[in-house]
C-alpha atoms as a PDB file:
ATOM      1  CA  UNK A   1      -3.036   5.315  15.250  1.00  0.00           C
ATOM      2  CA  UNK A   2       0.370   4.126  13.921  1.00  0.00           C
ATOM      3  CA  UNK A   3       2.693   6.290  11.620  1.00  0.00           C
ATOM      4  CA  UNK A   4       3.705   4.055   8.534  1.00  0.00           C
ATOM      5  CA  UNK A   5       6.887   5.092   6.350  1.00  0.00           C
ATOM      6  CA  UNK A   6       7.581   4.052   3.151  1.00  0.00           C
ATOM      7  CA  UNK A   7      11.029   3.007   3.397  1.00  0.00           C
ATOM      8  CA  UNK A   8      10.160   0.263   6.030  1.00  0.00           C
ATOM      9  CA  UNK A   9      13.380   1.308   8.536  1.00  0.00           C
ATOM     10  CA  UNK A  10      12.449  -0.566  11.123  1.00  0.00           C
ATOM     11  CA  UNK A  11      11.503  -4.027   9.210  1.00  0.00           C
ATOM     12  CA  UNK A  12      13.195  -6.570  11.128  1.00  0.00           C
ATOM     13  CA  UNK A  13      12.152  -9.215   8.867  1.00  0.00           C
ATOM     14  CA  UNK A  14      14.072  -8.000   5.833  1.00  0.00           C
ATOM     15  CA  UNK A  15      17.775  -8.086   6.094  1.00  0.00           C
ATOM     16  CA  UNK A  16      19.071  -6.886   3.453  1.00  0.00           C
ATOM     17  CA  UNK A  17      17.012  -3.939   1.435  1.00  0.00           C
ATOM     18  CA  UNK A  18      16.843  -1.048  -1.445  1.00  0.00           C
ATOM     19  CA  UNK A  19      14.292   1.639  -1.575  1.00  0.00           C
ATOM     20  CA  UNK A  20      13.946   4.589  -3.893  1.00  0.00           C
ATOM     21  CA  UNK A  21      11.305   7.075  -4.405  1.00  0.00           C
ATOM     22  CA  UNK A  22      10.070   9.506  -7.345  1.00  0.00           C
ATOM     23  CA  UNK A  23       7.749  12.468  -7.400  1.00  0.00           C
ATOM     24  CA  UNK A  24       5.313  12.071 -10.239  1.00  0.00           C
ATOM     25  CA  UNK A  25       3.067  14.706 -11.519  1.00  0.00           C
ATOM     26  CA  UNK A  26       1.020  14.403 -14.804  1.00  0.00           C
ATOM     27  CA  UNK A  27      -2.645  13.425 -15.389  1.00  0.00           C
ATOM     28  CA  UNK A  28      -2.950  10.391 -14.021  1.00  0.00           C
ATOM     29  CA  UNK A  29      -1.473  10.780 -10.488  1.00  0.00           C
ATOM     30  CA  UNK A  30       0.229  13.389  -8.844  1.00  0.00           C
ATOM     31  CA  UNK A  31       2.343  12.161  -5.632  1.00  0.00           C
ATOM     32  CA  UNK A  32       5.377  10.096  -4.384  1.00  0.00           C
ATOM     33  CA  UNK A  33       5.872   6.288  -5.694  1.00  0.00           C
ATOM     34  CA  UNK A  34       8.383   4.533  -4.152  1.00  0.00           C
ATOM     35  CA  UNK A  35       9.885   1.064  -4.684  1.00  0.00           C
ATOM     36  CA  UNK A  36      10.885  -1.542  -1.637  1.00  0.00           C
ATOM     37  CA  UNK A  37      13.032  -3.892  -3.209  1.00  0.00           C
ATOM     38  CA  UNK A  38      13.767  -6.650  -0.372  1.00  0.00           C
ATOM     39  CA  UNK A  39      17.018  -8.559  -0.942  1.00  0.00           C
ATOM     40  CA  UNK A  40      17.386 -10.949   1.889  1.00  0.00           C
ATOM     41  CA  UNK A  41      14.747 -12.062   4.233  1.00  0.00           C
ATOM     42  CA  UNK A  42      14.889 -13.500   7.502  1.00  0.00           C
ATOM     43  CA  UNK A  43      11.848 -15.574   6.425  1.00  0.00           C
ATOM     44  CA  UNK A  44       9.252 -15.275   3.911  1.00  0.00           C
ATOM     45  CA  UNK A  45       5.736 -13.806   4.793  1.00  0.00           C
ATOM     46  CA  UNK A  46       2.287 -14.676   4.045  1.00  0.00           C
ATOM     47  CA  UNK A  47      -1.344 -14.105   4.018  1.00  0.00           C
ATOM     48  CA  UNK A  48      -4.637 -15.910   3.989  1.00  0.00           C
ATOM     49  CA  UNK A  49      -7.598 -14.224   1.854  1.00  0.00           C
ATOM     50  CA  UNK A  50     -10.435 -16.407   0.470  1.00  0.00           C
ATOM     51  CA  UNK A  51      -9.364 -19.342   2.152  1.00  0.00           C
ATOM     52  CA  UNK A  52      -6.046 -19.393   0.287  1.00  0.00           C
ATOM     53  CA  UNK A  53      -2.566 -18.457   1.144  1.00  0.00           C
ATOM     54  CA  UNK A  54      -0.252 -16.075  -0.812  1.00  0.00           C
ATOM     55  CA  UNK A  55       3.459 -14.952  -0.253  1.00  0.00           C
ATOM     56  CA  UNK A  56       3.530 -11.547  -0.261  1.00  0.00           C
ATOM     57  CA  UNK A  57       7.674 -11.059   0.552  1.00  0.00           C
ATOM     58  CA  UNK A  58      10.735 -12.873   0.000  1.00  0.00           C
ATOM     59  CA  UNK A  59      13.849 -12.563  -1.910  1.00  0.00           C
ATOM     60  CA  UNK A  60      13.761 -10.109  -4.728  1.00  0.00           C
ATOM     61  CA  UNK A  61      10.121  -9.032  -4.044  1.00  0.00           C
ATOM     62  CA  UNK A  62       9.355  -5.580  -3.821  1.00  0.00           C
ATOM     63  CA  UNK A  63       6.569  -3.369  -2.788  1.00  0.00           C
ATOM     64  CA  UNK A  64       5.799  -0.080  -5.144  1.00  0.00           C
ATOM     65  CA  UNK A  65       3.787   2.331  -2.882  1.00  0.00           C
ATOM     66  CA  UNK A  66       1.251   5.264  -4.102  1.00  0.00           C
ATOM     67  CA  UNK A  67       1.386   8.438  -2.186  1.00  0.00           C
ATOM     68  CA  UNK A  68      -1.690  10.126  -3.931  1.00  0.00           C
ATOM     69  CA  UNK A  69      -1.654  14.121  -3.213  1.00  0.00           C
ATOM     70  CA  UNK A  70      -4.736  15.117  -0.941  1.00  0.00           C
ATOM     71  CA  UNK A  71      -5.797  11.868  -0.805  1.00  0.00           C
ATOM     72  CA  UNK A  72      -6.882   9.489   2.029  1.00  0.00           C
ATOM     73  CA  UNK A  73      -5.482   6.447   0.924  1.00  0.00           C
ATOM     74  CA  UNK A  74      -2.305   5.153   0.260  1.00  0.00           C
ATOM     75  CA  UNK A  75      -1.884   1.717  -2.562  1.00  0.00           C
ATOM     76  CA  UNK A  76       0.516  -0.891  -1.996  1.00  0.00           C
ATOM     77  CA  UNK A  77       1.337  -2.631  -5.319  1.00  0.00           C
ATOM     78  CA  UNK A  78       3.261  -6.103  -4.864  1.00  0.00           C
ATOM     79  CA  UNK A  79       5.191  -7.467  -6.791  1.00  0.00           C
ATOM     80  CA  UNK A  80       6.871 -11.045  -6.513  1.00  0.00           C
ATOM     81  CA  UNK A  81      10.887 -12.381  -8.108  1.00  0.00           C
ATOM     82  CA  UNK A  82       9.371 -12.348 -11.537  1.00  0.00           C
ATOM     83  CA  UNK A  83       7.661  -8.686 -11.193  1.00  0.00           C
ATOM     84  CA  UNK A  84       4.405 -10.476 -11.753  1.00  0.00           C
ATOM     85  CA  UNK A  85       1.677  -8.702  -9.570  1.00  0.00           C
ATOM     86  CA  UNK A  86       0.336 -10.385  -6.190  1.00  0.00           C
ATOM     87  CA  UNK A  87      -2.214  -8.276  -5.141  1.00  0.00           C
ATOM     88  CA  UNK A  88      -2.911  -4.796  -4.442  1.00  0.00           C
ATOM     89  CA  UNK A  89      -2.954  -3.112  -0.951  1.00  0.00           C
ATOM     90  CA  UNK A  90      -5.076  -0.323   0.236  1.00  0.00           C
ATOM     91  CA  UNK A  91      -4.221   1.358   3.603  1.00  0.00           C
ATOM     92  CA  UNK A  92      -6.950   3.782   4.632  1.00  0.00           C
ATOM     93  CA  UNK A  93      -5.484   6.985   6.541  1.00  0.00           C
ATOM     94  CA  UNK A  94      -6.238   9.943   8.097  1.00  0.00           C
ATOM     95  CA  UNK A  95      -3.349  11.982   6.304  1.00  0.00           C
ATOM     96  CA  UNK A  96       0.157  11.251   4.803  1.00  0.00           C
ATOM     97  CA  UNK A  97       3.233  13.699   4.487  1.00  0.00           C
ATOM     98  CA  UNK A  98       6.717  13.332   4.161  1.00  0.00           C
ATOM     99  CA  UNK A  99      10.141  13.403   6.344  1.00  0.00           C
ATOM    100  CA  UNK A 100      12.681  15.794   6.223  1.00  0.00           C
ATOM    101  CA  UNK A 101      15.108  13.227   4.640  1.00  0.00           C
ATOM    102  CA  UNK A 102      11.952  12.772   2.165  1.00  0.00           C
ATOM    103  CA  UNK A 103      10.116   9.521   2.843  1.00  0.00           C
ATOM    104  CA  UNK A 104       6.973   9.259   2.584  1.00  0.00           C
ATOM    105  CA  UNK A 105       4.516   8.808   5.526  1.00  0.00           C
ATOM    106  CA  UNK A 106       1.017   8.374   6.081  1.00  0.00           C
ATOM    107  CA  UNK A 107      -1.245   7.661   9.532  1.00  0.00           C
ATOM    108  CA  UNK A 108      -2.890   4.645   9.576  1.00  0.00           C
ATOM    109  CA  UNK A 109      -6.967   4.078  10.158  1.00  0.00           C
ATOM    110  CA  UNK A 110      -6.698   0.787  10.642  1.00  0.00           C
ATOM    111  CA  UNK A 111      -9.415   0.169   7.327  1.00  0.00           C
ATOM    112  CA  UNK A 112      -7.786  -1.646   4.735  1.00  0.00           C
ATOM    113  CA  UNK A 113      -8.992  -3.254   0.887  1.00  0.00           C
ATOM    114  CA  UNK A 114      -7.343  -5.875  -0.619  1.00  0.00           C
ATOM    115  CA  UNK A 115      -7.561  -6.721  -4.568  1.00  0.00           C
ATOM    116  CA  UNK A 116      -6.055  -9.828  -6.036  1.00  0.00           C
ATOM    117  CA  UNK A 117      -4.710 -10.272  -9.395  1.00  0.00           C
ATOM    118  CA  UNK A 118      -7.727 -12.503 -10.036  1.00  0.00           C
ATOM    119  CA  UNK A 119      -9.695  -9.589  -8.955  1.00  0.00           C
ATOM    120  CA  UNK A 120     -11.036 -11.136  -5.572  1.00  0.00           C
ATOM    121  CA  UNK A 121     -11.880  -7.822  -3.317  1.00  0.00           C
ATOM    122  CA  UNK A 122     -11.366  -8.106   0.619  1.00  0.00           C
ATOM    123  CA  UNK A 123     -12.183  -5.143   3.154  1.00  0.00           C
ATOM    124  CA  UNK A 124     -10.039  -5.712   5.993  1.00  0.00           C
ATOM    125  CA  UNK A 125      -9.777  -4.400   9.726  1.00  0.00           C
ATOM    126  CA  UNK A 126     -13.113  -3.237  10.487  1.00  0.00           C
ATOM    127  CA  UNK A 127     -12.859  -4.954  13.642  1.00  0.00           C
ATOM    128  CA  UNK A 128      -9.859  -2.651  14.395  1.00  0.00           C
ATOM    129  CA  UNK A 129     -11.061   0.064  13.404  1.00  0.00           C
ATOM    130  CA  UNK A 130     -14.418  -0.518  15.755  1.00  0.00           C
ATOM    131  CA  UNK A 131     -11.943  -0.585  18.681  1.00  0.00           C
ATOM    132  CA  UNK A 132      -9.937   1.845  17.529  1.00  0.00           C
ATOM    133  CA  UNK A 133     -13.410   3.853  18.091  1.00  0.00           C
ATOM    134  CA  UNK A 134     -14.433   2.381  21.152  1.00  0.00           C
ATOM    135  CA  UNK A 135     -11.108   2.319  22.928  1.00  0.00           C
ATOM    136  CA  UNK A 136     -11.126   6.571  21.511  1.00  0.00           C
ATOM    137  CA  UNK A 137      -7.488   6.681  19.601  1.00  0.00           C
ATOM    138  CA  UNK A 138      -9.488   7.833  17.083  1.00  0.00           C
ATOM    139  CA  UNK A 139     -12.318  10.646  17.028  1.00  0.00           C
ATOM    140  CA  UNK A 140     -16.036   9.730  15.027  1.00  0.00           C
ATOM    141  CA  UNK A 141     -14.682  12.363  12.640  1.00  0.00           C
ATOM    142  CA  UNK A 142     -11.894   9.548  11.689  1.00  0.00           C
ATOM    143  CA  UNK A 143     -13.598   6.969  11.722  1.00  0.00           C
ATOM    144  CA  UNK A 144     -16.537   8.052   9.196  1.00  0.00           C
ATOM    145  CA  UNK A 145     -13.655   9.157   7.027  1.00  0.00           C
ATOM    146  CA  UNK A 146     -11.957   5.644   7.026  1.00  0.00           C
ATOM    147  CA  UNK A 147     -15.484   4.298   5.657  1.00  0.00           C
ATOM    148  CA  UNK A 148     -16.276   7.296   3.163  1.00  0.00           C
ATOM    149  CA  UNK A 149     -13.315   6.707   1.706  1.00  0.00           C
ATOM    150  CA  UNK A 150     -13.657   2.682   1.744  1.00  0.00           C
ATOM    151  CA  UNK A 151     -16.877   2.866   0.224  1.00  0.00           C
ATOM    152  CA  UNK A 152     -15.784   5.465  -2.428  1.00  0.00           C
ATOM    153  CA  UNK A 153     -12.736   3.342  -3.549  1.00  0.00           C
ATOM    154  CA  UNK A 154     -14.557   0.609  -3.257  1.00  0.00           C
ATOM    155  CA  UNK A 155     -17.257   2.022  -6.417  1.00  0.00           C
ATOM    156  CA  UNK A 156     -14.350   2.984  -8.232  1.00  0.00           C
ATOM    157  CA  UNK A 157     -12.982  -0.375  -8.413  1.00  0.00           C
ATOM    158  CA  UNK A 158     -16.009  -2.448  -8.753  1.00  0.00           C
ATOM    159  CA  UNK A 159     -16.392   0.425 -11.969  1.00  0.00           C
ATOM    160  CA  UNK A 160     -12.716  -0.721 -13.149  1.00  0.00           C
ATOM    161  CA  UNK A 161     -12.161   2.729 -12.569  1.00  0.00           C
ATOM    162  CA  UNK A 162      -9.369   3.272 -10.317  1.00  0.00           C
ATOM    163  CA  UNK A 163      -6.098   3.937 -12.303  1.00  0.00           C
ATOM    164  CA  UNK A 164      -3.510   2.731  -9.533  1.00  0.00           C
ATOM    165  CA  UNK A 165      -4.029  -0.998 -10.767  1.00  0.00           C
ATOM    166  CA  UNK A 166      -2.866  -0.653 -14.821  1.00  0.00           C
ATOM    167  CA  UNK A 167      -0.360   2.124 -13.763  1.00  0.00           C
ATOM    168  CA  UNK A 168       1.697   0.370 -11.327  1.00  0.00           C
ATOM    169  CA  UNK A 169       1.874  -2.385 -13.598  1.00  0.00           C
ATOM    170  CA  UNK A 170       3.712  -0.004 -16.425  1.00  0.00           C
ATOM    171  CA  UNK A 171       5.390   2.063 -13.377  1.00  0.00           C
ATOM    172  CA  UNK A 172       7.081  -1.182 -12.401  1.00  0.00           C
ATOM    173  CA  UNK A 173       8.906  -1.502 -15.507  1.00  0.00           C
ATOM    174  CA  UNK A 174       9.284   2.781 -16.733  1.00  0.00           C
ATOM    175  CA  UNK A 175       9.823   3.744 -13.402  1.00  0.00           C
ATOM    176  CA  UNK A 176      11.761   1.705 -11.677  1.00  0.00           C
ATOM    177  CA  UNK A 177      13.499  -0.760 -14.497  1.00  0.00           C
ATOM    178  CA  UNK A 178      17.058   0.774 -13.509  1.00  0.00           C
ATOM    179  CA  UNK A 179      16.938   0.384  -9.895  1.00  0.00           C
ATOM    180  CA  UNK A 180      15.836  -3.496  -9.625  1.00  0.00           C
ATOM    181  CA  UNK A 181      15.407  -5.963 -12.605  1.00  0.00           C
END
């Protein structure tokens, strides 16, 4: 199980970076967002869902991540030069924290959702997290969590009910509007 943080430390690919973070509680959603803003790349990366393929960093993208209290998920909003949305990112874990210098963590389960703008749906990593199983890095325990909690966000979304989508859209701009235009 890999450890993800929030501020990306260790991304080779990005050169030159910003990152900030705010504590949010109201509502809606009580947890950490942060912002990756990603200046300079070494080279742009991209993805293939449905058959087509997407940038999903370059030069002034950025990457607003949901740190949901007592949740088992953690949402990936991306966001390309214009702040136009590219898709939505859902990383499955088994728990999430935060540092003593105060970036947010979380430990991956391998399961993962994808939603497009369009509002195409992918579950990824299934395969992954079959070996992850098989190969025992993670217990049964973990693994029935990782699809609980697929399947349950998964029912929310197909209900349009999962609030992460319309609030990191206004969070892009109220949140974060100082720190990268």
């Amino acid at each position: 199980m890999k450890r993800k943080f929030a501020d990306r430390a260790n991304w080779r690919r990005v050169i030159q970076r910003s990152y900030t973070r705010r504590y949010v509680n109201n509502s809606i959603f009580t947890g950490y967002v942060t912002l990756y803003h990603m200046n300079r790349l070494r080279e742009p990366l991209y993805k293939i869902y449905g058959g087509r393929r997407f940038c999903i960093a370059a030069a002034e993208y950025s990457w607003m991540q949901y740190y949901p209290e007592n949740a088992n998920y953690v949402v990936t909003a991306m966001f390309d030069d214009k702040q136009e949305i590219i898709e939505w990112y859902i990383d499955i874990c088994k728990t999430q924290g935060v540092t003593d210098q105060g970036v947010p963590w979380f430990d991956d389960l391998y399961l993962d959702i994808v939603v497009m703008k369009d509002g195409q749906i992918f579950l990824l990593d299934e395969d992954e997290l079959d070996d992850a199983l098989r190969r025992r890095v993670i217990t049964e325990h973990d693994y029935e969590l990782a699809h609980r909690t697929a399947r349950k966000l998964l029912k929310q979304i197909d209900a349009h009910a999962f609030p992460l989508f319309s609030l990191s859209l206004k969070h892009r701009q109220s949140l974060f509007n100082r720190d990268h235009r």
